[in-house]
Protein backbone atom coordinates (compact mmCIF):
# COMPACT_ATOMS: atom_id res chain seq x y z
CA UNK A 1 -61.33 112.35 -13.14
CA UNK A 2 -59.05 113.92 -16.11
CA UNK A 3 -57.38 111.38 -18.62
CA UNK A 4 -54.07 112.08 -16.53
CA UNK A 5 -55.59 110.61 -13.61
CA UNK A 6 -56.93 107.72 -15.17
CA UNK A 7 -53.62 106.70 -16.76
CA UNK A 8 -51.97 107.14 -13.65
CA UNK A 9 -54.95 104.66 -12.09
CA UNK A 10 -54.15 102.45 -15.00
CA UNK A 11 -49.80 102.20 -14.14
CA UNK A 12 -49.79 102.08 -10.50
CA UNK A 13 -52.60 99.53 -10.33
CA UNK A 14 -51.07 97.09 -13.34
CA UNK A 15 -48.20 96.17 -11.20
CA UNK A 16 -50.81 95.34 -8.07
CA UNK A 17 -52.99 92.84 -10.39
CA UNK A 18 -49.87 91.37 -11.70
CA UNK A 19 -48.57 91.08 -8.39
CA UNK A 20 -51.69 88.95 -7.33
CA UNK A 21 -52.21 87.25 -10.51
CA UNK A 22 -48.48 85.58 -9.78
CA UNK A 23 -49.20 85.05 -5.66
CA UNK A 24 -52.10 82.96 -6.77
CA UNK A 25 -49.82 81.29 -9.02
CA UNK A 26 -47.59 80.47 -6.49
CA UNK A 27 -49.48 79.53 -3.73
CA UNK A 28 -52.25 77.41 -5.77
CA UNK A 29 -51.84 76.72 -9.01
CA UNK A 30 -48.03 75.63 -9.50
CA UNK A 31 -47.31 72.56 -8.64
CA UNK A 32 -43.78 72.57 -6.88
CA UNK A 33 -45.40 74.72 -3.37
CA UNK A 34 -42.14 75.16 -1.95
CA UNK A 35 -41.90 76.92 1.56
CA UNK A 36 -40.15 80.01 -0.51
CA UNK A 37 -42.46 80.30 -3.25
CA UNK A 38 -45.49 80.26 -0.94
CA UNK A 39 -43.71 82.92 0.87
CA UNK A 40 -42.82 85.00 -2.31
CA UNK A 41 -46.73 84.55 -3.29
CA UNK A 42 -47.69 86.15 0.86
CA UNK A 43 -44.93 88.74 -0.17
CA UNK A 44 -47.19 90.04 -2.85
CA UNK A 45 -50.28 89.55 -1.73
CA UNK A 46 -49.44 91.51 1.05
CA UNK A 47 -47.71 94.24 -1.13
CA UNK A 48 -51.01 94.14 -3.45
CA UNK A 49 -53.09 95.44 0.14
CA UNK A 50 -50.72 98.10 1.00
CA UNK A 51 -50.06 99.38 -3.21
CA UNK A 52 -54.29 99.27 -2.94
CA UNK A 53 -54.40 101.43 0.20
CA UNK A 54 -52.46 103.52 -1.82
CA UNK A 55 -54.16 103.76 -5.06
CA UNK A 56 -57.62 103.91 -3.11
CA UNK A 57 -55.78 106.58 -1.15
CA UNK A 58 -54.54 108.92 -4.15
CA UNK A 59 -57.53 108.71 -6.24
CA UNK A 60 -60.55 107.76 -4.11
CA UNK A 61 -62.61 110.44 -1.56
CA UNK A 62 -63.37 109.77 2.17
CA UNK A 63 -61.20 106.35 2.60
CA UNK A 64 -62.18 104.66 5.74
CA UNK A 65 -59.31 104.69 8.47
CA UNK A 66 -59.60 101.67 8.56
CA UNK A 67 -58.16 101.16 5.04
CA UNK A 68 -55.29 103.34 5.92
CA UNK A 69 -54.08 101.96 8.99
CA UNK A 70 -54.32 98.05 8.04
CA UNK A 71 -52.93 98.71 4.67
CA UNK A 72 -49.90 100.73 6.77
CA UNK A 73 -50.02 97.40 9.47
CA UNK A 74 -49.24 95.13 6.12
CA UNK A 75 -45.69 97.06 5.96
CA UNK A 76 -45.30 95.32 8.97
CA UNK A 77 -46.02 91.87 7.78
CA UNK A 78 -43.78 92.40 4.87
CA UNK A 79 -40.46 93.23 6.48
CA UNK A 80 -40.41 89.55 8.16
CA UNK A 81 -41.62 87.53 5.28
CA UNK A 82 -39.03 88.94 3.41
CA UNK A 83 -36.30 88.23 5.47
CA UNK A 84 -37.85 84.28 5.93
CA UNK A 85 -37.85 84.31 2.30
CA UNK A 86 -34.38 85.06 2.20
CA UNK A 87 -33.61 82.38 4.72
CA UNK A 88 -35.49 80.22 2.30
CA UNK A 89 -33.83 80.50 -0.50
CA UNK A 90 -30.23 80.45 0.96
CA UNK A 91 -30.60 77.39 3.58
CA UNK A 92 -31.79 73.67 3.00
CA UNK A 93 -34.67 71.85 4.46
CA UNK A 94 -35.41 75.97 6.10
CA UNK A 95 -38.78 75.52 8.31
CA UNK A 96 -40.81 78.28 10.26
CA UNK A 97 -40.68 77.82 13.80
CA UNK A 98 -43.36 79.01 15.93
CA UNK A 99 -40.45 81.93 17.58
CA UNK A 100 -40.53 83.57 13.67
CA UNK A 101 -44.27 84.48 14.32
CA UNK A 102 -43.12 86.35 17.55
CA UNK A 103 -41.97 88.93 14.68
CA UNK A 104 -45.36 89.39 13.87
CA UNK A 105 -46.71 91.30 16.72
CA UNK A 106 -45.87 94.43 15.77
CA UNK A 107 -48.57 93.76 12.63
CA UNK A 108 -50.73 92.15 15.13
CA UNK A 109 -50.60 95.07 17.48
CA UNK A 110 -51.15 97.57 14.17
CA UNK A 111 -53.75 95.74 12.60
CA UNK A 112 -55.76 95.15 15.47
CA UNK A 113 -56.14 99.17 16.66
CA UNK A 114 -56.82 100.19 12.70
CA UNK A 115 -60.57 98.89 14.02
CA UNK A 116 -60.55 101.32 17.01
CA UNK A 117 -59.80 104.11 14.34
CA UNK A 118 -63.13 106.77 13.77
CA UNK A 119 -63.17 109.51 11.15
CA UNK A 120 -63.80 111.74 14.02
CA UNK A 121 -60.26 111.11 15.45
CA UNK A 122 -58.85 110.66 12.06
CA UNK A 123 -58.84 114.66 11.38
CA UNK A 124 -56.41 117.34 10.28
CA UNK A 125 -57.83 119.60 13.03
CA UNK A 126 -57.07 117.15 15.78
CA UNK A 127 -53.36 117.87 16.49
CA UNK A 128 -52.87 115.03 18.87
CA UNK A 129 -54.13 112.44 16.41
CA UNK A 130 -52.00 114.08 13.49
CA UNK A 131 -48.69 113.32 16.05
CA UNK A 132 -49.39 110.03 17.15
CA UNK A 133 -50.08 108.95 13.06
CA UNK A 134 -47.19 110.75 12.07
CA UNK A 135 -44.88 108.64 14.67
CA UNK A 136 -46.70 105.70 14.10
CA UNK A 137 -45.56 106.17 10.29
CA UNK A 138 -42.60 106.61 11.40
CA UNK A 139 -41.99 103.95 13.38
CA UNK A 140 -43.81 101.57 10.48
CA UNK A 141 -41.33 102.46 7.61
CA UNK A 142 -37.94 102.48 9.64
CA UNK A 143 -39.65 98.69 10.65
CA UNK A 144 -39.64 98.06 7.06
CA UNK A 145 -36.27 99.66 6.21
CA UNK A 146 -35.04 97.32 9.04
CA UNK A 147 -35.48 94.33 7.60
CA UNK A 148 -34.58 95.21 4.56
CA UNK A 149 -30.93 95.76 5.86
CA UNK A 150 -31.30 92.63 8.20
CA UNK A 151 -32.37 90.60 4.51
CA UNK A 152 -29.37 92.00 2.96
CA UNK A 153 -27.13 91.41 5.69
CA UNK A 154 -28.26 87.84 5.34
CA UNK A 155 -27.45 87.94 1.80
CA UNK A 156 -23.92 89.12 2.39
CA UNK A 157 -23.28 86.42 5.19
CA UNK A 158 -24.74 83.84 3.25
CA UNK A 159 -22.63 85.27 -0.27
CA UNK A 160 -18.98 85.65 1.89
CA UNK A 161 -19.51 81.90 3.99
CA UNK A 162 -19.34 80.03 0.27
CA UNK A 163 -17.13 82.43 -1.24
CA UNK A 164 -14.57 80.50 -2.07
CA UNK A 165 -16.15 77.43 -2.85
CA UNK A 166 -17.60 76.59 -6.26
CA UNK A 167 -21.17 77.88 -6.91
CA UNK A 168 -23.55 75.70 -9.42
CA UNK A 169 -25.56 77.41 -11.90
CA UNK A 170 -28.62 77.76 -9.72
CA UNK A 171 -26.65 78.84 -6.74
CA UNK A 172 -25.66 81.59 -8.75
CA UNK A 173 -29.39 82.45 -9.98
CA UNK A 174 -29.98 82.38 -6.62
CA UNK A 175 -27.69 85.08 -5.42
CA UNK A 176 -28.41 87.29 -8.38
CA UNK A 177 -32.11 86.76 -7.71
CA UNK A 178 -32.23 88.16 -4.04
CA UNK A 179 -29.39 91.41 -4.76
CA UNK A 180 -32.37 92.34 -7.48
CA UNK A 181 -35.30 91.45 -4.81
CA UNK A 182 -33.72 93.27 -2.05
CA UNK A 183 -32.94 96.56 -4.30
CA UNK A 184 -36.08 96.23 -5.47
CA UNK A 185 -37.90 96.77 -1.81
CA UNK A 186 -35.00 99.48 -1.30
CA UNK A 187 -36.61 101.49 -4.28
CA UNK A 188 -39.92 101.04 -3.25
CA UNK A 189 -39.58 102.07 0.39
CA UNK A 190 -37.25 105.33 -0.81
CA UNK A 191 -40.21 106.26 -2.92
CA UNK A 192 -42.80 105.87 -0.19
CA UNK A 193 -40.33 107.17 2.53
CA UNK A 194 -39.57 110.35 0.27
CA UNK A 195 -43.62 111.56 -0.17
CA UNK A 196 -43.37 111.25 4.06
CA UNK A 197 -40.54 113.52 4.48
CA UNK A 198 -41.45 115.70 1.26
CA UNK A 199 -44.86 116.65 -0.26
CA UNK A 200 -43.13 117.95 -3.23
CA UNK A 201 -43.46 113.63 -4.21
CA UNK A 202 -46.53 112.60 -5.54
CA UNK A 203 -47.82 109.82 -3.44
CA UNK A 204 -48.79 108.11 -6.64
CA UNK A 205 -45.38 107.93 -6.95
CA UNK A 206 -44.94 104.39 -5.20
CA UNK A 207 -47.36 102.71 -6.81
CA UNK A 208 -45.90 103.11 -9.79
CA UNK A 209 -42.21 102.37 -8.71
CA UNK A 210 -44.29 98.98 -7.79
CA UNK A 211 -45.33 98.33 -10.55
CA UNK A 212 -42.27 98.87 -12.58
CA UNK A 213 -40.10 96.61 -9.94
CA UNK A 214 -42.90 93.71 -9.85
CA UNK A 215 -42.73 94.08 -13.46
CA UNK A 216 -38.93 93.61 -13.67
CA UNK A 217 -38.72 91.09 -10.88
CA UNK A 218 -41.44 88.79 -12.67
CA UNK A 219 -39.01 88.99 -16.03
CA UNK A 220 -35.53 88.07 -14.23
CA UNK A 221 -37.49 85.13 -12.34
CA UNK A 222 -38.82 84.12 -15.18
CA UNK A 223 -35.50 83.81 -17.04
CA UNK A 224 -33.57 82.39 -14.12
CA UNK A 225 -36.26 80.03 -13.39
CA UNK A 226 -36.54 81.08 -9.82
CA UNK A 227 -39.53 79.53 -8.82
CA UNK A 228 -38.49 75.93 -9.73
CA UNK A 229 -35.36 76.11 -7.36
CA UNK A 230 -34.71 76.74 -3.13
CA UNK A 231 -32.30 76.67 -0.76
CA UNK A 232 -32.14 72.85 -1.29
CA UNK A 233 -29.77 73.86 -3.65
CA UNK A 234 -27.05 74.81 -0.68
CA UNK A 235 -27.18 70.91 0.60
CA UNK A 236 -24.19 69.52 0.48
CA UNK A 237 -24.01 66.55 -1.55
CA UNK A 238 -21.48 64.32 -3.54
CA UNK A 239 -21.87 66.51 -6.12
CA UNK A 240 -18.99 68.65 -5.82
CA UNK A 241 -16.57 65.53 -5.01
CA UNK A 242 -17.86 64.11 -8.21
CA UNK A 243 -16.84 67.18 -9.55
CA UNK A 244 -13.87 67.13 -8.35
CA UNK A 245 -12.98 63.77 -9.20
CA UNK A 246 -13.79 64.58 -12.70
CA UNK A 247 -12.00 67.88 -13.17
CA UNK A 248 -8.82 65.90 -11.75
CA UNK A 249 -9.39 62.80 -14.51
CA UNK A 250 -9.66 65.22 -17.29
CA UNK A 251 -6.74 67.88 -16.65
CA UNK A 252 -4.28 65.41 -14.67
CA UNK A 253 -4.72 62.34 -16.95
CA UNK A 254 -5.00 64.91 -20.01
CA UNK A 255 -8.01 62.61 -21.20
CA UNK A 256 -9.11 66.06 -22.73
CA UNK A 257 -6.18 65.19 -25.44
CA UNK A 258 -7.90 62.00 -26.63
CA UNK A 259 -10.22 62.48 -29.33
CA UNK A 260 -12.40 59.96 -28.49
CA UNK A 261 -13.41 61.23 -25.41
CA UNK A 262 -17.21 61.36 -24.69
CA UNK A 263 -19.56 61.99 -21.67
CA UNK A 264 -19.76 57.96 -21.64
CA UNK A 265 -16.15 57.39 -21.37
CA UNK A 266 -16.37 59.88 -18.51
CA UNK A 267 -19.09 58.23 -16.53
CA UNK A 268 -17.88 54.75 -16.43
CA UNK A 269 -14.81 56.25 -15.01
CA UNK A 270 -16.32 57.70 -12.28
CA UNK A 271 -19.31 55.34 -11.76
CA UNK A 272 -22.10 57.55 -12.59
CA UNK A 273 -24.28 57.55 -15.38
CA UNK A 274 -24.34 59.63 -18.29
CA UNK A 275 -27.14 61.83 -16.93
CA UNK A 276 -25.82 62.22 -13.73
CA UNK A 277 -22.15 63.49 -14.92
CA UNK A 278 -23.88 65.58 -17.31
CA UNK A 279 -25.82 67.26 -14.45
CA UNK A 280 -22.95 68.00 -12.27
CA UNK A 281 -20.61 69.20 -15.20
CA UNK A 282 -23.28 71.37 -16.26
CA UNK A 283 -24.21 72.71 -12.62
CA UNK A 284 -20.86 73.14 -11.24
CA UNK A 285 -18.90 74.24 -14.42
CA UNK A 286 -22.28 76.25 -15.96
CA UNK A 287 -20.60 74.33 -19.14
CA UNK A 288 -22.10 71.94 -21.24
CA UNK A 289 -19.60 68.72 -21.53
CA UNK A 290 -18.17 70.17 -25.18
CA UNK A 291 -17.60 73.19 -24.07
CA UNK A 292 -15.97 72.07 -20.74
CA UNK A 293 -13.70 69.51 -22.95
CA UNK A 294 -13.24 72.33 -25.10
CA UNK A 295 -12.00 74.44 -22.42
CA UNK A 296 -8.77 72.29 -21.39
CA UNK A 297 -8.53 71.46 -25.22
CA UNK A 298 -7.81 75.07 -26.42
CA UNK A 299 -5.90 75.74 -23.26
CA UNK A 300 -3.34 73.84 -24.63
CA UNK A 301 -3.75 74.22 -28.13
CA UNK A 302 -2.75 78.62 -26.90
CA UNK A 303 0.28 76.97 -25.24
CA UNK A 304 1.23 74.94 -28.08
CA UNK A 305 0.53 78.10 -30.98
CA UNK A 306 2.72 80.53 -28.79
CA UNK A 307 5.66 78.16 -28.43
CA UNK A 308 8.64 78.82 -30.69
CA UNK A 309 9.46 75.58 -31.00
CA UNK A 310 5.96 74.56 -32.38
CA UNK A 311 6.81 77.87 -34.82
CA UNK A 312 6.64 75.54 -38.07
CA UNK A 313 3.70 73.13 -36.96
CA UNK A 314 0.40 74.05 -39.10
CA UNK A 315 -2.85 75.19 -37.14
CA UNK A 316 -4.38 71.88 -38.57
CA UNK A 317 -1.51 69.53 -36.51
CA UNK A 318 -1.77 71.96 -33.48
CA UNK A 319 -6.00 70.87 -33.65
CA UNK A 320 -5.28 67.39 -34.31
CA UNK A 321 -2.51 67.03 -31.40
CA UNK A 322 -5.12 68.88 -28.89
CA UNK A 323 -7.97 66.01 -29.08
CA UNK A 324 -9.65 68.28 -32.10
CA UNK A 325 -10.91 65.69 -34.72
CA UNK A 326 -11.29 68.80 -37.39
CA UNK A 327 -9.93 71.69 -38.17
CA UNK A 328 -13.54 73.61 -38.29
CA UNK A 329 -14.26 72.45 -34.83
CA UNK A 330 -10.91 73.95 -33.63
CA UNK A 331 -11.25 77.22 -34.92
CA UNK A 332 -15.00 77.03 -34.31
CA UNK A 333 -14.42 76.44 -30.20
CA UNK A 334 -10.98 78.63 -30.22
CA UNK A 335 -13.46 81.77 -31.21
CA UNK A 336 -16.20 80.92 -28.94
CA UNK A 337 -13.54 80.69 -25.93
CA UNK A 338 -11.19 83.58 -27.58
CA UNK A 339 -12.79 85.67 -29.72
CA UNK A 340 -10.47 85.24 -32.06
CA UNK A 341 -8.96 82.74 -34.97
CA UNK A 342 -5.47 80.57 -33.88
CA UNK A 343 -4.32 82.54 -36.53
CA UNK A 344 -4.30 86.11 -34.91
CA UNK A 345 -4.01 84.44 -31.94
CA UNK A 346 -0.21 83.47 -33.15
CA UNK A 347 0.28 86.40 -34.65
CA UNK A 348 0.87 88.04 -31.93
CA UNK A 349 4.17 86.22 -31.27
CA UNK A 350 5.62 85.24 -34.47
CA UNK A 351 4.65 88.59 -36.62
């Protein structure tokens, strides 16, 4: 095997170890074992047996056809889980009902004949054998590519049904999360599909893409936290009323005016504790109280530096009279919301 080959052994199997090295994670070792995590952990343990097949396939002599045709039959196993794990992560309380496993027949059926499969009838020389694989390939990848769309159809159902209402933070992750996982499987199967319909592709080729997507995916889950959250996060609760409520105190009674305004203040108002107003502020605003204060507070303040009438009132007054209790945290916030000082804000009027 040349140092090319053993590189390329090195790539395309570093995304399959990670890839089972994070389904073990999921499925035994962390503690929240949500219904979509253990899915996302079957999800790659699957993909791990068919990206083996491959690597096995590419660099290894005399596979057994047995080894081709179950790691083929996981392809079949993968299109379904992905589109329960989608479900998942998009509805609350989602269970598996015994009908979902009718979905798995197909696999079943597959998986079952890969046993019946001899080395004599596995040959280039037997045409009939060569046509019945080839359709059988076929027929496995536009399976896959299936329920791919049918996930991504979910997505877009799911995305359009709460488009107008206000998404939390995690609802959000939770989009974003799946439009990446979803491409993700798009890339893979294109680079699979492509070494069918054109040798010209190395089949290596997949592997690799693999391992680059798992590698990817593993990062963005990581940083949106993906694993810790579910579809739970769709129930409807009194969370967005609270919301509401509290939006409605703070821009209709202008309590974002008072100086003295605090999270506290806030909470007793609404009957909720400190923590609990600072969860909802912070989930359905993706704000941190300041900021969301700060918000309504410079709001005003533009109003006020772009009226004529206010043309001889200092930036300091202007701070003071919009709940600011300094002039540093003024400018401070009107940057961070602007990108710019009060005072080029008002220059654009008065100069």
């Amino acid at each position: 095997m040349s140092f090319l080959d053993i590189l390329l052994v090195i790539i395309s199997s570093a995304g399959l170890l990670h890839g089972i090295l994070a389904a073990v994670y999921l499925c035994f070792i962390k503690k929240k074992k949500t219904v979509s995590n253990i899915l996302l952990g079957l999800i790659l343990t699957f993909m791990a047996f068919r990206i083996g097949k491959s690597v096995l396939l590419n660099f290894g002599n005399d596979l057994e056809p047995i080894f081709i045709f179950s790691g083929l039959a996981f392809l079949l196993l993968i299109g379904p889980f992905l589109r329960w794990y989608v479900l998942a992560m998009t509805q609350s309380n989602f269970k598996i009902t015994n009908n979902y496993f009718l979905e798995l027949l197909s696999f079943v059926f597959v998986f079952v004949m890969s046993f019946f499969v001899t080395k004599e009838w596995f040959d280039a020389n037997n045409k009939q054998a060569v046509i019945i694989f080839g359709s059988m390939l076929i027929c496995i990848y536009l399976h896959f590519a299936f329920y791919i769309f049918m996930s991504g159809r979910l997505l877009q159902k799911e995305k359009k049904t709460r488009k107008y209402a206000v998404q939390t933070k995690n609802q959000k992750a939770i989009f974003d999360w799946l439009h990446m996982v979803i491409i993700g499987f798009i890339i893979i199967w294109i680079s699979y599909f492509l070494n069918i319909i054109e040798d010209a592709v190395p089949y290596v080729i997949g592997p690799i893409m693999y391992s680059i997507v798992v590698y990817f995916l593993s990062y963005k889950a990581f940083q949106l936290k993906i694993t810790d959250i579910d579809g739970n996060v769709f129930k409807v609760n009194d969370n967005k009323v609270l919301f509401h409520e509290i939006s409605k105190l703070v821009t209709e009674e202008k309590l974002y005016l008072e100086s003295d305004v605090s999270l506290s203040s806030i909470s007793k108002l609404i009957g909720q504790s400190s923590q609990k107003t600072s969860e909802i502020i912070n989930q359905c605003a993706n704000q941190n109280f300041n900021d969301f204060i700060n918000y309504y507070r410079i709001q005003e303040a533009k109003k006020m530096l772009l009226d004529v009438n206010n043309k001889n009132f200092t930036i300091a007054s202007i701070a003071f009279d919009t709940g600011f209790s300094s002039l540093s945290s003024f400018n401070s916030a009107f940057k961070k919301f602007e990108e710019k000082t009060p005072s080029s804000y008002r220059k654009r009027v008065f100069d």
